[in-house]
PDB file of N, CA and C in Angstrom:
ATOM      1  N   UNK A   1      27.796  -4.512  18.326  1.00  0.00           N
ATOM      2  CA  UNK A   1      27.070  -3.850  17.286  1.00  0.00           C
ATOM      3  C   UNK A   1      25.634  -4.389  17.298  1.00  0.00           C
ATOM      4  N   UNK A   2      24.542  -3.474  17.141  1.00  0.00           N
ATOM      5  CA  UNK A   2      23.065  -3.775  17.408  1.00  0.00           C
ATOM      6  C   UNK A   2      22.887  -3.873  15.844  1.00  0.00           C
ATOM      7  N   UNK A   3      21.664  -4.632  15.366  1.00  0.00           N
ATOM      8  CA  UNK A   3      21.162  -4.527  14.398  1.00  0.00           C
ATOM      9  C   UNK A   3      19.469  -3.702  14.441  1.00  0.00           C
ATOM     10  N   UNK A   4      19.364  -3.370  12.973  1.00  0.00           N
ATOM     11  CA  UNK A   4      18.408  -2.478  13.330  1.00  0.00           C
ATOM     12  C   UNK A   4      16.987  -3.715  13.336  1.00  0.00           C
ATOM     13  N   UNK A   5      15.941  -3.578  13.401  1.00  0.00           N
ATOM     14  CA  UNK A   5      14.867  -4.215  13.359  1.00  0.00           C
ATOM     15  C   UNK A   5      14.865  -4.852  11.858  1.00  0.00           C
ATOM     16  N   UNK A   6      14.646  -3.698  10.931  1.00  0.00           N
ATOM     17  CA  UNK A   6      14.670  -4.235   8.929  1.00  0.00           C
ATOM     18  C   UNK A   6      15.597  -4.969   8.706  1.00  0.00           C
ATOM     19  N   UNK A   7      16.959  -4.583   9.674  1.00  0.00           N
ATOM     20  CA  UNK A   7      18.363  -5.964   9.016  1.00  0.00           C
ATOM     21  C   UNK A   7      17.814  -7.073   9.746  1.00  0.00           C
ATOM     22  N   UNK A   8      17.054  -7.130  11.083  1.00  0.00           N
ATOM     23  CA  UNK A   8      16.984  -8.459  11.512  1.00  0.00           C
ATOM     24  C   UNK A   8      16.085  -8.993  10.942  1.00  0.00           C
ATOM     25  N   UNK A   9      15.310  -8.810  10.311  1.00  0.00           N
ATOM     26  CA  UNK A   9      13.236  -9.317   9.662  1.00  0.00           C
ATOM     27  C   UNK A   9      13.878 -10.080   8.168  1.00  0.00           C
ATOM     28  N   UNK A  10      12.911 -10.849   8.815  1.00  0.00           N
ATOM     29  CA  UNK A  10      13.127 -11.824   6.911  1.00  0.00           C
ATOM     30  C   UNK A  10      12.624 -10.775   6.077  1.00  0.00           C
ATOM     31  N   UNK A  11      12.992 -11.421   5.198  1.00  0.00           N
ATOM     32  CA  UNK A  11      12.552 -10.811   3.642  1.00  0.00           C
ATOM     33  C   UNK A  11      11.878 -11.155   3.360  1.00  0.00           C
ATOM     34  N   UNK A  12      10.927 -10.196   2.598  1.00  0.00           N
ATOM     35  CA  UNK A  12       9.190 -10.528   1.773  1.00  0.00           C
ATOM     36  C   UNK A  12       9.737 -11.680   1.080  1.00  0.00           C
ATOM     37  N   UNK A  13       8.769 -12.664   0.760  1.00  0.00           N
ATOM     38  CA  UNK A  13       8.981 -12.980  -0.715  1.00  0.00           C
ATOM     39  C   UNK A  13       8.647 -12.865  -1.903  1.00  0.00           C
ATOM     40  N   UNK A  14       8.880 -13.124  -2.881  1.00  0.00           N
ATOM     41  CA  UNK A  14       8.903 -12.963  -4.444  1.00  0.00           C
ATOM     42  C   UNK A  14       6.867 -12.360  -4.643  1.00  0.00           C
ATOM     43  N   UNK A  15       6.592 -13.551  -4.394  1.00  0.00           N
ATOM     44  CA  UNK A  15       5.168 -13.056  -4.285  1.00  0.00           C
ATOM     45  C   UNK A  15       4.278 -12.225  -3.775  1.00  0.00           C
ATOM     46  N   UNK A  16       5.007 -11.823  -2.784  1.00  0.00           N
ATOM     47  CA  UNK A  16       4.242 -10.865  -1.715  1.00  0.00           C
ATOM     48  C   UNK A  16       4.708  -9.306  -2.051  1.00  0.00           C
ATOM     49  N   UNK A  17       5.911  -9.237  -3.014  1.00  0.00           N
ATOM     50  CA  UNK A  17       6.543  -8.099  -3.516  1.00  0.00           C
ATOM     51  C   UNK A  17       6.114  -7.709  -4.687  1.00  0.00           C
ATOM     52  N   UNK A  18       5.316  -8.962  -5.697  1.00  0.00           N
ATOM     53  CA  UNK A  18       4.640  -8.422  -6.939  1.00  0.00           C
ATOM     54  C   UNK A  18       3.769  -8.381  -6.808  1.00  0.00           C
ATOM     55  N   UNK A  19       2.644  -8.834  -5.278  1.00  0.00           N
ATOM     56  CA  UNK A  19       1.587  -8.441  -5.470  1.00  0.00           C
ATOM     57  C   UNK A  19       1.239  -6.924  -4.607  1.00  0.00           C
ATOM     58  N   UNK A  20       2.614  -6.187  -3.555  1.00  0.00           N
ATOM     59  CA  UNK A  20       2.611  -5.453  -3.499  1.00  0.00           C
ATOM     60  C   UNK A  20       2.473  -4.235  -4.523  1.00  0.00           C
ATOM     61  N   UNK A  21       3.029  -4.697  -5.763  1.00  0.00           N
ATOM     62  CA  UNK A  21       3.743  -3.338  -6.797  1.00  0.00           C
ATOM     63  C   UNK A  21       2.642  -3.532  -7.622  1.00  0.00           C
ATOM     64  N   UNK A  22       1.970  -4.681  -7.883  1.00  0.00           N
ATOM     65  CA  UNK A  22       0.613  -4.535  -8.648  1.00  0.00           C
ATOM     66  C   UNK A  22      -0.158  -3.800  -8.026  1.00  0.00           C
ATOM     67  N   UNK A  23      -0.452  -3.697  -6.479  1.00  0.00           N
ATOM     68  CA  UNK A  23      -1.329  -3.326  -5.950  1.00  0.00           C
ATOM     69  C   UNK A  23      -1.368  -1.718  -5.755  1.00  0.00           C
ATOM     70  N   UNK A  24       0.264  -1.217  -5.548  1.00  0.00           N
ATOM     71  CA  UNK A  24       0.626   0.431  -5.781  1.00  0.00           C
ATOM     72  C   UNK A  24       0.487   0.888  -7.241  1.00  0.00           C
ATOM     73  N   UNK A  25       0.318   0.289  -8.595  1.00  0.00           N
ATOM     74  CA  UNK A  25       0.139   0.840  -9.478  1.00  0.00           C
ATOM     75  C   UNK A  25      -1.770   1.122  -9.561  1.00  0.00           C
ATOM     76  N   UNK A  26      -2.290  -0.157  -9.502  1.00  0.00           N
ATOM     77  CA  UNK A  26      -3.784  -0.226  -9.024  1.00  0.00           C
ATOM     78  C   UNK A  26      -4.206   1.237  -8.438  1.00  0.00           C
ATOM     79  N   UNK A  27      -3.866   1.308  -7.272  1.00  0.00           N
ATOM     80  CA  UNK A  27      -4.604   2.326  -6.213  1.00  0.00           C
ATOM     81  C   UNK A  27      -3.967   3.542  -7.035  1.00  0.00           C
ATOM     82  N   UNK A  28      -2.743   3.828  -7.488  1.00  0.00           N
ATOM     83  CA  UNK A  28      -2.366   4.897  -8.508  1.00  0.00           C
ATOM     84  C   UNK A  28      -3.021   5.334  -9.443  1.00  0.00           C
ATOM     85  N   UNK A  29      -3.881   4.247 -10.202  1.00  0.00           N
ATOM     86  CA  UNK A  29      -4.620   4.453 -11.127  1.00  0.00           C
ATOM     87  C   UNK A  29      -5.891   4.929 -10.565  1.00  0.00           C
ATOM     88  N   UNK A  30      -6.415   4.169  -9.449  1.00  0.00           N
ATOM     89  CA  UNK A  30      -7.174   4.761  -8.989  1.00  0.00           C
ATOM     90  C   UNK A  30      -7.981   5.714  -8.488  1.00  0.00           C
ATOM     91  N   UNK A  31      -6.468   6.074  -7.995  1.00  0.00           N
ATOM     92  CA  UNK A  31      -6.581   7.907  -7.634  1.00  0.00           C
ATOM     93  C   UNK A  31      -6.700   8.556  -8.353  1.00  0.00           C
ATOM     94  N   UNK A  32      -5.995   8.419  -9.443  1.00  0.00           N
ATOM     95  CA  UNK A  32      -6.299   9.060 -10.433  1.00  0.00           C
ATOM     96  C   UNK A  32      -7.757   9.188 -11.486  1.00  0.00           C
ATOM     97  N   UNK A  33      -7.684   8.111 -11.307  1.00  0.00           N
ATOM     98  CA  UNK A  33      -9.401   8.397 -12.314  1.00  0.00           C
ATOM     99  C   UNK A  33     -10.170   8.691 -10.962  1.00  0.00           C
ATOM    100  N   UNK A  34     -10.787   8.135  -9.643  1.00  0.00           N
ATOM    101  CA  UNK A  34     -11.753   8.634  -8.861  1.00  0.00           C
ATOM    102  C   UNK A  34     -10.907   9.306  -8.024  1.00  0.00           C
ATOM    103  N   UNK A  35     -10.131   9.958  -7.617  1.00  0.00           N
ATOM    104  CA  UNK A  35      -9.429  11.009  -6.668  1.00  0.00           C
ATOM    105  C   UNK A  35     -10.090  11.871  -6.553  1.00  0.00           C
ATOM    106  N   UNK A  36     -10.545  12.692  -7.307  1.00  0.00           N
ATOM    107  CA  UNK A  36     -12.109  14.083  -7.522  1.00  0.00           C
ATOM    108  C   UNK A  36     -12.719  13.774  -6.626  1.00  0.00           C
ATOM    109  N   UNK A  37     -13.306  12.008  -6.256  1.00  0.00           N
ATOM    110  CA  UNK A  37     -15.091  11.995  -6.125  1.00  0.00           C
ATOM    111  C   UNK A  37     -14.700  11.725  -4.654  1.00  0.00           C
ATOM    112  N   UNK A  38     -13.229  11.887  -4.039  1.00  0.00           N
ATOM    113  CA  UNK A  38     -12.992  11.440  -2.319  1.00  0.00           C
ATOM    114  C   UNK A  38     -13.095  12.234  -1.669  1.00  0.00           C
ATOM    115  N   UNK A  39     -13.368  12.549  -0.413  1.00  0.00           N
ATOM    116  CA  UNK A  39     -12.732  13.636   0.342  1.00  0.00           C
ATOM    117  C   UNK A  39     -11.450  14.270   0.426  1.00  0.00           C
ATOM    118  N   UNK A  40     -11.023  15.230   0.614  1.00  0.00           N
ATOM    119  CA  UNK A  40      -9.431  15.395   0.407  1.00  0.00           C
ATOM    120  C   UNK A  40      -8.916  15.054   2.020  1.00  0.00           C
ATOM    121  N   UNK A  41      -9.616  14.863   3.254  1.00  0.00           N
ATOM    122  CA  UNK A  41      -8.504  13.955   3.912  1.00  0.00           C
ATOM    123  C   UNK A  41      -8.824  12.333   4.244  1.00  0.00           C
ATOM    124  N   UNK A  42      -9.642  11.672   3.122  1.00  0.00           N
ATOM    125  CA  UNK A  42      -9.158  10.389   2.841  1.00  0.00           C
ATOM    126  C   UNK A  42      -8.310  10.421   1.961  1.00  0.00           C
ATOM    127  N   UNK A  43      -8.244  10.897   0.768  1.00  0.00           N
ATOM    128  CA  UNK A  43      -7.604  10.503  -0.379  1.00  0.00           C
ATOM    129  C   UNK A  43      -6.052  10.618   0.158  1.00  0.00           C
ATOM    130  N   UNK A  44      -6.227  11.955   1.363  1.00  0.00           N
ATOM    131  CA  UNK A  44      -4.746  12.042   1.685  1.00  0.00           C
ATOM    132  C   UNK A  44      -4.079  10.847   2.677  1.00  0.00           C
ATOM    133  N   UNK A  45      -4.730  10.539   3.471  1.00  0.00           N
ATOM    134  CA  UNK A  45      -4.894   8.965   4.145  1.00  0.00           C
ATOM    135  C   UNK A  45      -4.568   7.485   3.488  1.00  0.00           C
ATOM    136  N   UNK A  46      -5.056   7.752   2.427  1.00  0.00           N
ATOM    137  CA  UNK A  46      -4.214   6.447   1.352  1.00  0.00           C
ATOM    138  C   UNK A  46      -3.412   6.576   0.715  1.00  0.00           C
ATOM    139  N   UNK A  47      -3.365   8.308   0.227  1.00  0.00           N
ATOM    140  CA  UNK A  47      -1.641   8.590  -0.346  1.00  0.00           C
ATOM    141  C   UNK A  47      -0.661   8.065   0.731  1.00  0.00           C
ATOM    142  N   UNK A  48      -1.268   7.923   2.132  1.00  0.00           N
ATOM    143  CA  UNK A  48      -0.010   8.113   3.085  1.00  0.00           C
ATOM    144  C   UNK A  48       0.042   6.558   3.597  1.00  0.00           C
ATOM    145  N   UNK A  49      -0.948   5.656   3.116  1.00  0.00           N
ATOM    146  CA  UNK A  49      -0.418   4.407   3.327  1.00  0.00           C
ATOM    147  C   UNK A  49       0.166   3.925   1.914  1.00  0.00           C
ATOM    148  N   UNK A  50      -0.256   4.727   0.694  1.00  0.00           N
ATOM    149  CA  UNK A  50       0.655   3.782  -0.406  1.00  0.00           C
ATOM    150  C   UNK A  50       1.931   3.988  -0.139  1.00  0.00           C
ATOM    151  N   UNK A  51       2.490   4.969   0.454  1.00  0.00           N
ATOM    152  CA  UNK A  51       3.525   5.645   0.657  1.00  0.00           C
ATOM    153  C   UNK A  51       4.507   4.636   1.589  1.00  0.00           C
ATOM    154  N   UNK A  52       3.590   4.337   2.566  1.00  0.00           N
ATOM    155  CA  UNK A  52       4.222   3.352   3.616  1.00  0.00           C
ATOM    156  C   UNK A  52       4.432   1.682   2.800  1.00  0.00           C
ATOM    157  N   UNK A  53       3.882   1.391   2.172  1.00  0.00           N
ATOM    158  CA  UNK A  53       3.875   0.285   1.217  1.00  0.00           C
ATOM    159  C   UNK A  53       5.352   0.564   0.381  1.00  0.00           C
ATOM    160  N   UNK A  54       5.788   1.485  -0.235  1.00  0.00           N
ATOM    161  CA  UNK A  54       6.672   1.960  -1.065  1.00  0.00           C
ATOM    162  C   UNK A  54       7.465   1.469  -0.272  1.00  0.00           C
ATOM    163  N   UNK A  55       7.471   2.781   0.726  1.00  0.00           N
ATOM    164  CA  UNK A  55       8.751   2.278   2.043  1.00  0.00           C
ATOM    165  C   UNK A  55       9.132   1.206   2.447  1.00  0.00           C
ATOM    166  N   UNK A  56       8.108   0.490   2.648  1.00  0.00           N
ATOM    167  CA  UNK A  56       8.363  -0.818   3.380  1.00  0.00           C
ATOM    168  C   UNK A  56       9.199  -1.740   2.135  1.00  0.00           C
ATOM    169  N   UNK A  57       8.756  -1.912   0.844  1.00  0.00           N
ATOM    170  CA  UNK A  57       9.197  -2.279  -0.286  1.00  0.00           C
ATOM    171  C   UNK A  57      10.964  -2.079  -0.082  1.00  0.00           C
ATOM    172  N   UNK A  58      11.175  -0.870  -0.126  1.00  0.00           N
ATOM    173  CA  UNK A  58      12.783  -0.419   0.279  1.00  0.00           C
ATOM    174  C   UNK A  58      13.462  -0.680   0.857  1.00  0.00           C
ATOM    175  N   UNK A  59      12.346  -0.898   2.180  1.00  0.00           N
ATOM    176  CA  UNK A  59      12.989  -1.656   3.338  1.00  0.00           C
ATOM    177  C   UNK A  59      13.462  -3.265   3.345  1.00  0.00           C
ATOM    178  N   UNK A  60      12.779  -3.977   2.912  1.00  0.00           N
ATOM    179  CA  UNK A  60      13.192  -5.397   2.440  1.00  0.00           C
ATOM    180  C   UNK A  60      13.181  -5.756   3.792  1.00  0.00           C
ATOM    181  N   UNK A  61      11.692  -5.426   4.875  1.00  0.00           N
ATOM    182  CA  UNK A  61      11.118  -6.443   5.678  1.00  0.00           C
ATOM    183  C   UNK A  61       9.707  -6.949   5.445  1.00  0.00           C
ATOM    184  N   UNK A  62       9.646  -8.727   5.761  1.00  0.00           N
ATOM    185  CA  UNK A  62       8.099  -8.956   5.128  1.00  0.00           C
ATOM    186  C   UNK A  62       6.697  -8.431   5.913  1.00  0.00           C
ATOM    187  N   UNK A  63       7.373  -8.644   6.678  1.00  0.00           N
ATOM    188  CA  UNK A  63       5.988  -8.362   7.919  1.00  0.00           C
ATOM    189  C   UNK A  63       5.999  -7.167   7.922  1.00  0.00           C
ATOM    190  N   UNK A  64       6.436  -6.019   7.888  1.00  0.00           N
ATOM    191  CA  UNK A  64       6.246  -4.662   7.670  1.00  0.00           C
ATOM    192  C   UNK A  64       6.081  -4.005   6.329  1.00  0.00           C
ATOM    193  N   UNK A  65       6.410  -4.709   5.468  1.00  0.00           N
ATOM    194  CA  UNK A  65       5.600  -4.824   4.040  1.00  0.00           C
ATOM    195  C   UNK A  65       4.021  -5.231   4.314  1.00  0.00           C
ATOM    196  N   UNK A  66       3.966  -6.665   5.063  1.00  0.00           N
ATOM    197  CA  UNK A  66       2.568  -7.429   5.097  1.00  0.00           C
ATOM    198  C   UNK A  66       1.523  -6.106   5.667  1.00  0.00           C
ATOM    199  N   UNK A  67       1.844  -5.590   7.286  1.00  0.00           N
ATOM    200  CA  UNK A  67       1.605  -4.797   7.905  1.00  0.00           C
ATOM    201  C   UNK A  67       0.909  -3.328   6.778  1.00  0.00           C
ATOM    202  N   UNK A  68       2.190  -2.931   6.083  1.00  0.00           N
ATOM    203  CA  UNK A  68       1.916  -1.768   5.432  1.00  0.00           C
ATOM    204  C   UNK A  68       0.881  -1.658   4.368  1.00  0.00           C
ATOM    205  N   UNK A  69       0.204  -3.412   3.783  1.00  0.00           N
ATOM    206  CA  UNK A  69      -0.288  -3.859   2.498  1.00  0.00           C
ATOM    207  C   UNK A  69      -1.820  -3.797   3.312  1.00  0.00           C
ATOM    208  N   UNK A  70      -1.544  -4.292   4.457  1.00  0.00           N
ATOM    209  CA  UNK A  70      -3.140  -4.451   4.842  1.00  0.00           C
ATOM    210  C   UNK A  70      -4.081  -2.988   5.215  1.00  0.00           C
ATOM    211  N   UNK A  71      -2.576  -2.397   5.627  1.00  0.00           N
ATOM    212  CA  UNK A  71      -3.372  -0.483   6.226  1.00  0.00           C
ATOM    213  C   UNK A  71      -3.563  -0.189   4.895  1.00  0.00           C
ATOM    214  N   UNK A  72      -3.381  -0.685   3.536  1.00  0.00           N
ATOM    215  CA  UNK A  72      -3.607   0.734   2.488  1.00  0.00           C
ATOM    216  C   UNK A  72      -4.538  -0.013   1.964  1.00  0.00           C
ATOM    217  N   UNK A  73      -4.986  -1.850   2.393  1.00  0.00           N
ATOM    218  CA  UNK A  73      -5.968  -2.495   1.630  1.00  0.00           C
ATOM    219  C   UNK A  73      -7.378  -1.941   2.102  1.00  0.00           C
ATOM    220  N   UNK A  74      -7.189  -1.480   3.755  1.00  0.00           N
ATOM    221  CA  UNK A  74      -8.443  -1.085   4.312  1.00  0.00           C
ATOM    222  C   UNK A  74      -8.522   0.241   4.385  1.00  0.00           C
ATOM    223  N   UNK A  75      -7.281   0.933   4.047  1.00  0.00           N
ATOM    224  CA  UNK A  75      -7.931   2.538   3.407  1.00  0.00           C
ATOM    225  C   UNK A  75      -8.374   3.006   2.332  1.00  0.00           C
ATOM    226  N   UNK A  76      -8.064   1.799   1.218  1.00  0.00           N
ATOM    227  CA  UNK A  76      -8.806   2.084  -0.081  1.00  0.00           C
ATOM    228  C   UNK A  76     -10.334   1.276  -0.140  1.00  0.00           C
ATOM    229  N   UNK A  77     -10.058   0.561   0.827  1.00  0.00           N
ATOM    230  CA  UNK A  77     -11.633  -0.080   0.705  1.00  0.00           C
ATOM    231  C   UNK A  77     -12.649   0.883   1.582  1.00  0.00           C
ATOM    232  N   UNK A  78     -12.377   1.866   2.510  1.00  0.00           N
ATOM    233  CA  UNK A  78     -13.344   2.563   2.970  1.00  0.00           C
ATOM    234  C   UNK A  78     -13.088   4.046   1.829  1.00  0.00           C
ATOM    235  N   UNK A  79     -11.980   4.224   1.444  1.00  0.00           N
ATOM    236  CA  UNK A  79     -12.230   5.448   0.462  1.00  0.00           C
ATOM    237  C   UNK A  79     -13.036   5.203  -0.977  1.00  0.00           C
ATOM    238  N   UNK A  80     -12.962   4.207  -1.530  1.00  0.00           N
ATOM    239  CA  UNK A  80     -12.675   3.988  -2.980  1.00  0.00           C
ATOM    240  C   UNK A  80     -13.488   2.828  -2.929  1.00  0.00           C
ATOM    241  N   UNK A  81     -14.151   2.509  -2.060  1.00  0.00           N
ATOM    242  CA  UNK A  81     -15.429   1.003  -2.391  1.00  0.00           C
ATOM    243  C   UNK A  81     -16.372   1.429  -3.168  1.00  0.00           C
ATOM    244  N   UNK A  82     -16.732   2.251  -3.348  1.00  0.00           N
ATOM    245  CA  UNK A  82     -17.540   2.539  -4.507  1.00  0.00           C
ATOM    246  C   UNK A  82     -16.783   2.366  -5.945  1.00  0.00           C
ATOM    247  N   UNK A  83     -15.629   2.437  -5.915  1.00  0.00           N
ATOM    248  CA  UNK A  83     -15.255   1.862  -7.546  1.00  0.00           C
ATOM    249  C   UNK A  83     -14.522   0.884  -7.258  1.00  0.00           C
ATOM    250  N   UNK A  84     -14.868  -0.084  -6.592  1.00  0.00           N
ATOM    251  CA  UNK A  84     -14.246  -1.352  -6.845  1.00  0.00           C
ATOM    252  C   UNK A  84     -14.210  -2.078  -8.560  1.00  0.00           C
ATOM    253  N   UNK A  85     -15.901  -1.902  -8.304  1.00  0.00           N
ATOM    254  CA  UNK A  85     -16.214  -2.867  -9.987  1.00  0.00           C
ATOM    255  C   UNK A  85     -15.483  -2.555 -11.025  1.00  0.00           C
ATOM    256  N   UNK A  86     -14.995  -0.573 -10.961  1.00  0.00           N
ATOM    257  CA  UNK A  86     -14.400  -0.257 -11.931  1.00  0.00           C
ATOM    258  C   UNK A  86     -12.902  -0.449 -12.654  1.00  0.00           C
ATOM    259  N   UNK A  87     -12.648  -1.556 -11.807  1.00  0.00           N
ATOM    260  CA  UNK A  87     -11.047  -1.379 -11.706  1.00  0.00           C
ATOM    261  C   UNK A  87     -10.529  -3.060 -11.039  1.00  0.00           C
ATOM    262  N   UNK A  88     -11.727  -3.731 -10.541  1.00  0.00           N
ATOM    263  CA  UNK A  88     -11.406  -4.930 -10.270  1.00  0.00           C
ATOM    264  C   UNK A  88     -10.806  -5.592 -11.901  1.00  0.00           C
TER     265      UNK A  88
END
């Protein structure tokens, strides 16, 4: 019997999972108040990494959590750097 890759990967830990879910409500909010002022295929570009963040969450691997946290940290920082201040 093979295991899949997610059964073999450690597990996030505690910390790296609440600062994931802080960070998907954040960019949620985000979208929501500046979503208008993006292009519609960035905004759709970070819907599709919060998305992968979610997933990975489900998945209960860290490094593909870590992986999934950094693609949606650098798609909201080239979409949404203009409202950093607003929301830091």
């Amino acid at each position: 019997m093979t295991k899949t890759a997610d059964a073999m990967a450690k597990p996030p830990d505690r910390a790296t999972v609440r600062r994931a879910k802080t960070f998907i409500k954040d960019v949620e909010r985000m979208l929501k108040k500046h979503g208008g002022k993006v292009e519609t295929k960035r905004r759709e570009k970070v819907e599709q990494a919060l998305g992968e963040v979610k997933e990975a969450l489900r998945g209960k691997s860290g490094k593909r959590l870590a992986t999934a946290l950094k693609e949606l940290d650098s798609r909201v920082d080239q979409s949404f750097g203009f409202a950093k201040k607003s929301w830091a």
